[in-house]
Structures are given as structure tokens and as C-alpha cells.
Protein backbone atom coordinates (compact mmCIF):
# COMPACT_ATOMS: atom_id res chain seq x y z
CA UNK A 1 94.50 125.73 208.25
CA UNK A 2 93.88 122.49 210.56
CA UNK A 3 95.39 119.47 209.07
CA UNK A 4 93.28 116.52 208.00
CA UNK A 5 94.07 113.36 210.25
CA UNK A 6 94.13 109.41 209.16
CA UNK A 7 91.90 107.33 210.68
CA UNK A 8 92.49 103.70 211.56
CA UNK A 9 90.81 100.43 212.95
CA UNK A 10 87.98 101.04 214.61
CA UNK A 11 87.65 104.01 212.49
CA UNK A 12 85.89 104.61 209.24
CA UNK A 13 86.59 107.51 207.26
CA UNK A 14 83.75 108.97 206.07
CA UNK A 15 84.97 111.66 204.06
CA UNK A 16 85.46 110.27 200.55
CA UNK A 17 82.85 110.89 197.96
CA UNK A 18 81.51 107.35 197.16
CA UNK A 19 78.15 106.07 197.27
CA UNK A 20 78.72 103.74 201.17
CA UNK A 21 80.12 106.62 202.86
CA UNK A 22 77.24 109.37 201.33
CA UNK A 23 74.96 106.89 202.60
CA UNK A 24 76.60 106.24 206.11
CA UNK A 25 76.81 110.31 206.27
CA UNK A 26 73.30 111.05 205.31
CA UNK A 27 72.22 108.34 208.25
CA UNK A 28 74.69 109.48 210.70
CA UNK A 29 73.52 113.27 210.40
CA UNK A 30 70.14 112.32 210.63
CA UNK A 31 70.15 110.48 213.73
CA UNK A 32 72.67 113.36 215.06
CA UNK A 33 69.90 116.09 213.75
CA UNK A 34 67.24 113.84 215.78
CA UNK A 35 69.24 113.50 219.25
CA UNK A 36 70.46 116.98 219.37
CA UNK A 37 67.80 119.28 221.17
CA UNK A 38 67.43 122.94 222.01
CA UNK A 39 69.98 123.56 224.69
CA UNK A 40 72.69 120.73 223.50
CA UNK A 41 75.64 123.19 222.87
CA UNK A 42 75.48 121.38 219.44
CA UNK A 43 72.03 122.60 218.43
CA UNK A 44 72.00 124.65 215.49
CA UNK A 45 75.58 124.55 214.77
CA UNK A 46 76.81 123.38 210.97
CA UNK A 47 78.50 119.74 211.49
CA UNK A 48 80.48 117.75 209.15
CA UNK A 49 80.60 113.84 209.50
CA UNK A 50 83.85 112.54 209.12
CA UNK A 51 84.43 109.46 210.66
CA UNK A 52 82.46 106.98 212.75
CA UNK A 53 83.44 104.33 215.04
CA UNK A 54 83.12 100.66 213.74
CA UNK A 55 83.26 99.47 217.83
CA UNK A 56 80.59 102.05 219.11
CA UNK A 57 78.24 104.32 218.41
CA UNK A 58 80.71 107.47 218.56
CA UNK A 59 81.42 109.70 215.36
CA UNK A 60 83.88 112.28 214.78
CA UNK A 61 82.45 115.75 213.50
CA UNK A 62 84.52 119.23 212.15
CA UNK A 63 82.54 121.98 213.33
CA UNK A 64 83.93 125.67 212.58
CA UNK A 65 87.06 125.89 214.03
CA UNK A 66 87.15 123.13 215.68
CA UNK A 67 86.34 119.23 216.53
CA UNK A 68 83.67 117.22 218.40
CA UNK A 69 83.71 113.46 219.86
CA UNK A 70 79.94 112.43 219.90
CA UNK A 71 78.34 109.34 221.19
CA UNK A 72 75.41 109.46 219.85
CA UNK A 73 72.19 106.88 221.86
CA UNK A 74 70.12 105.86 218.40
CA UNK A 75 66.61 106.12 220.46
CA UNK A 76 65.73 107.97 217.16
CA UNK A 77 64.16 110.88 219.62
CA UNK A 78 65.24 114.63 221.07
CA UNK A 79 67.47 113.65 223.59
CA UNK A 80 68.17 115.97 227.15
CA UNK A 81 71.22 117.75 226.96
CA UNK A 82 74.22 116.94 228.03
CA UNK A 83 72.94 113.89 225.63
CA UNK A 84 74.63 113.31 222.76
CA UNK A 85 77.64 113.24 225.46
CA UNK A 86 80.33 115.40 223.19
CA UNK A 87 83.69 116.23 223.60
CA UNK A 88 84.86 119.25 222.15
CA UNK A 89 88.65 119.71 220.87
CA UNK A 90 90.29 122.87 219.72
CA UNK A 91 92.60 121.13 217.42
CA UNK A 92 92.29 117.54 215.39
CA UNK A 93 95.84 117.07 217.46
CA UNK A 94 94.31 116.67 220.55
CA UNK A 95 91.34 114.75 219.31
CA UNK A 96 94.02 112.76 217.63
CA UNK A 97 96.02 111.70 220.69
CA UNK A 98 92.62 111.31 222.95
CA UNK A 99 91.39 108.64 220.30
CA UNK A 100 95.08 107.03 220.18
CA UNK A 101 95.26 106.76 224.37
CA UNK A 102 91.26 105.42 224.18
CA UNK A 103 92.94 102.13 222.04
């Protein structure tokens, strides 16, 4: 089972249950659902928001089996693939130490 990582400054974990980070989920998924068009290797896959980046517009997503970076543009329209730019990551380890070398 993959662990579950702690994020910190500029990161805000998004996956408690209260009413700001529902509401910063529901947004965040929408936008992603908006940007992410046929042909974008995430298209059509299940995501789960967990974090987002208070100094960009990146956000952290579990996917099954494994992890995604996303910077997402907020035009509020189908983007053209490779846009979102993602990173995928096998393991919340690596994503882990990519976001801790980024800092």
C-alpha cells in the first residue's frame, strides 16, 4: 500500500474532509476536467486531488497506482495535449523528493 506523504509550505493539503478544502477540490477538478482533452494521457482516467500549490498553479493528484504533478493553465478551455504539462511518478517517494529538490 503507498504511504500517504506530508505536505508543507507552499503546499496545501487538500485531503481532509472540511468544507475549504471540498470547495478548493470541487474547483480544482473542474478546471482539471476542463483542460484535459482527448489525447492528454490524463483523459478519462479517475484522479484524486490532494494537494495544490499555494506559489503556482500546480496540484498533486493519486491516480491508480500511481502519482501525477500537474500544472494546470486556468484558460477555463480544452487544452492541446501535452497541456496540462504532467509529470507522472510511480511512487509518492519520488514525487516526494522531486517537490523537496524544486524548494
Amino acid at each position: 500500500m503507498d504511504e500517504q506523504p506530508t505536505f508543507t509550505d507552499p503546499w496545501w493539503d487538500l485531503r481532509r474532509d472540511d468544507p475549504a478544502e471540498r470547495q478548493q477540490r470541487q474547483t480544482l477538478h473542474a478546471e482539471l476536467l476542463i483542460e484535459v482533452a482527448p489525447g492528454h494521457p490524463l483523459h478519462g482516467q479517475p484522479t484524486r486531488i490532494v494537494a495544490r500549490s499555494e506559489a503556482s498553479d500546480d496540484i498533486l493528484v493519486q491516480l491508480p497506482g500511481r502519482w501525477a504533478l500537474i500544472h494546470l493553465t486556468w484558460k477555463g478551455v480544452p487544452e492541446t495535449p501535452p497541456w496540462p504539462k504532467t509529470k507522472f511518478y510511480d511512487t509518492i517517494h519520488n514525487l516526494v523528493q522531486d517537490l523537496h529538490e524544486a524548494d
